[in-house]
Protein backbone atom coordinates (compact mmCIF):
# COMPACT_ATOMS: atom_id res chain seq x y z
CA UNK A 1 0.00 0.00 0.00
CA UNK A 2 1.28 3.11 -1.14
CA UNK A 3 0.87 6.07 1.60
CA UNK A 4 1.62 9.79 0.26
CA UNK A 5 3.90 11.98 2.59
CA UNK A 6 3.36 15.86 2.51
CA UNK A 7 5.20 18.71 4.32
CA UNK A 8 3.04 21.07 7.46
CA UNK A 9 4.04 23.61 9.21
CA UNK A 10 2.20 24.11 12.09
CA UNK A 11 2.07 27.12 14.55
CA UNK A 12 5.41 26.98 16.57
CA UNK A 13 6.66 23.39 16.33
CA UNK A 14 8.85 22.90 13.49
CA UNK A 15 9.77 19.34 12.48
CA UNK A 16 10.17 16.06 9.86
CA UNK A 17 7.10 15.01 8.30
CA UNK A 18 7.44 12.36 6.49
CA UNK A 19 10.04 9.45 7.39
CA UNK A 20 10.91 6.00 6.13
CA UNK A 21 12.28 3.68 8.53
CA UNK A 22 12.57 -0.18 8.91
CA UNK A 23 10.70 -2.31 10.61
CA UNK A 24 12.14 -3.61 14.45
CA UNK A 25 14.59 -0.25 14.88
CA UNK A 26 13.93 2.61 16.37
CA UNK A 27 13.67 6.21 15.43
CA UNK A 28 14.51 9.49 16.91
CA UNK A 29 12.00 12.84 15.79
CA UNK A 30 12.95 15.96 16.45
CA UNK A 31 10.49 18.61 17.29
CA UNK A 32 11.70 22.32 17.88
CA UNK A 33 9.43 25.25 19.33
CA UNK A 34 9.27 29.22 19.94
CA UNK A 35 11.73 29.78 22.70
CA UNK A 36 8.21 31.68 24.60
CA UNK A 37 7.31 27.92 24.92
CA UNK A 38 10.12 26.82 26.89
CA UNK A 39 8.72 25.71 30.02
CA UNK A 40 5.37 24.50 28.65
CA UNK A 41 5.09 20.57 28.87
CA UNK A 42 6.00 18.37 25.59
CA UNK A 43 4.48 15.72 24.25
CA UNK A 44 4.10 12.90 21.57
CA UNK A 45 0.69 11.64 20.24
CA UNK A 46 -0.13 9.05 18.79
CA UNK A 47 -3.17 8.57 16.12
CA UNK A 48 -4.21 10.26 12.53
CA UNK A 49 -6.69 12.74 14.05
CA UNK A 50 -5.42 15.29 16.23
CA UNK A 51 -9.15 15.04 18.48
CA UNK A 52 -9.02 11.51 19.16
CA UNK A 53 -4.84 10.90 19.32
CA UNK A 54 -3.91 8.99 22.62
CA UNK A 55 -0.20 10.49 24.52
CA UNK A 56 2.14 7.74 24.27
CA UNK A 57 4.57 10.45 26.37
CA UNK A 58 4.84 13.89 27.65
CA UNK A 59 7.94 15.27 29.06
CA UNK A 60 6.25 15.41 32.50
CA UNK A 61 5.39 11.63 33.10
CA UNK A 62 7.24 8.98 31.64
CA UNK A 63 6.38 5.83 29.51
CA UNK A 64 6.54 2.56 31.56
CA UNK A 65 6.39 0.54 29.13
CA UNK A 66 9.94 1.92 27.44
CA UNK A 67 8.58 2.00 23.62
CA UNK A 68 8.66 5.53 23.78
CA UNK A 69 11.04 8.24 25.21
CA UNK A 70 11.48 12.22 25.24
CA UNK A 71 13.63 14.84 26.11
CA UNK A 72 13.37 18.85 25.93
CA UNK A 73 16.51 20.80 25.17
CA UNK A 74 15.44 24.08 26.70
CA UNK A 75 18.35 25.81 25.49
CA UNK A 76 18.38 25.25 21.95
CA UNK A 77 14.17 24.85 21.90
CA UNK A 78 14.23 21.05 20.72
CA UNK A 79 12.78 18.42 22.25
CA UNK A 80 13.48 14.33 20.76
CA UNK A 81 10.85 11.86 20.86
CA UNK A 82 12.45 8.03 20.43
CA UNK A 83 10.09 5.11 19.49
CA UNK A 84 11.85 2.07 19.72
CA UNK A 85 11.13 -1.30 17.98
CA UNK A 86 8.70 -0.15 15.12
CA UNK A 87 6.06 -2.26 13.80
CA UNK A 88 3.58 -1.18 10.59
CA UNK A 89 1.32 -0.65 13.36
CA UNK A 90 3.52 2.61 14.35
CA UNK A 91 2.44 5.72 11.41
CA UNK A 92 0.60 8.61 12.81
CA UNK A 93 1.41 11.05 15.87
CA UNK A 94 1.59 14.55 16.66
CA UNK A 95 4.56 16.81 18.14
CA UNK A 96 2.97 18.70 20.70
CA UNK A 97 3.35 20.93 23.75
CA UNK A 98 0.20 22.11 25.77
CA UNK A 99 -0.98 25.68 25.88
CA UNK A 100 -3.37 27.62 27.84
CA UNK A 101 -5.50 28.46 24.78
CA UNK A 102 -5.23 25.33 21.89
CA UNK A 103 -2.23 23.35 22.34
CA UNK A 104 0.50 23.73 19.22
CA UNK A 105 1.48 20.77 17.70
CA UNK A 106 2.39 19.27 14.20
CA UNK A 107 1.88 16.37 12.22
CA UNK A 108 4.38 13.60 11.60
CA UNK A 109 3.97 10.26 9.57
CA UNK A 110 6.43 7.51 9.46
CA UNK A 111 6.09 4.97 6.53
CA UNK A 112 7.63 1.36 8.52
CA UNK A 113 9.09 -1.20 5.82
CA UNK A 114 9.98 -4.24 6.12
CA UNK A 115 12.77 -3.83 3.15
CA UNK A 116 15.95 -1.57 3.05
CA UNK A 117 16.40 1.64 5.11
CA UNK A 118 15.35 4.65 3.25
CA UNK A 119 16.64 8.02 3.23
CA UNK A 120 14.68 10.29 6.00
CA UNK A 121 12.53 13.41 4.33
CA UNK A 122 12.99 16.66 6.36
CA UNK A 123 13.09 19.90 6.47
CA UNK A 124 16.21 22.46 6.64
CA UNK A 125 16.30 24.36 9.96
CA UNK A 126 17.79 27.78 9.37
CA UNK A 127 21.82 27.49 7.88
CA UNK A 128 21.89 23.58 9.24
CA UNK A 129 19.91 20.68 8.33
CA UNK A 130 19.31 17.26 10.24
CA UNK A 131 20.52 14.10 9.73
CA UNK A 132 19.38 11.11 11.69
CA UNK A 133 21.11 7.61 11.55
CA UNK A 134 18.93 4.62 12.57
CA UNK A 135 19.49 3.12 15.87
């Protein structure tokens, strides 16, 4: 099945949208944010709709079950979300961090094959670009 990747922007959050990676590894996102936004909680959702996504981990509360971890980098607005041993199951989440009005956040889909590694689609940050190995 053939699944069509496209490029967002949304509100504050700045990030990949589109990445190939291989079934059984693991992946590391990163998500980066207005520096006003510092101190606000981060998170990772999981799900195609933004309404009805479930957290799978916020920077406040870990993940017991180890499948998925995050950091924030305060200082250089960035926080990482790892999800470790992929499965097909593993396509749709959200970036987000919670406001006091409607929480900011940003679309991410990850296309899990069972063939070879592909190249990761991203977007330039400023005079640097990112480059992720796989895990």
């Amino acid at each position: 099945m053939y699944r069509q990747c496209y490029s967002i922007l949304w509100e504050c959050i700045l990030m990949f949208t589109c990445i190939s990676v291989k079934a059984g590894k693991s992946i590391t996102i990163p998500c980066l944010y207005h520096y006003q936004y510092r101190d606000h909680v981060k998170y990772l959702c999981e799900g195609y709709y933004w309404m009805s996504c479930s957290y799978a981990v916020k920077t406040n509360e870990a993940d017991p079950s180890g499948k998925y971890l995050i950091s924030d980098d305060k200082k250089h607005q960035i926080f990482t979300v790892t999800i470790n041993n992929l499965t097909n199951q593993n396509s749709d989440y959200w970036c987000g961090l919670e406001n006091t009005a409607l929480d900011n956040r940003a679309y991410f889909q990850l296309l899990v094959t069972n063939g070879n590694q592909m190249t990761v689609a991203g977007i330039g940050v400023l005079k640097g670009t990112f480059r992720y190995q796989y895990i």
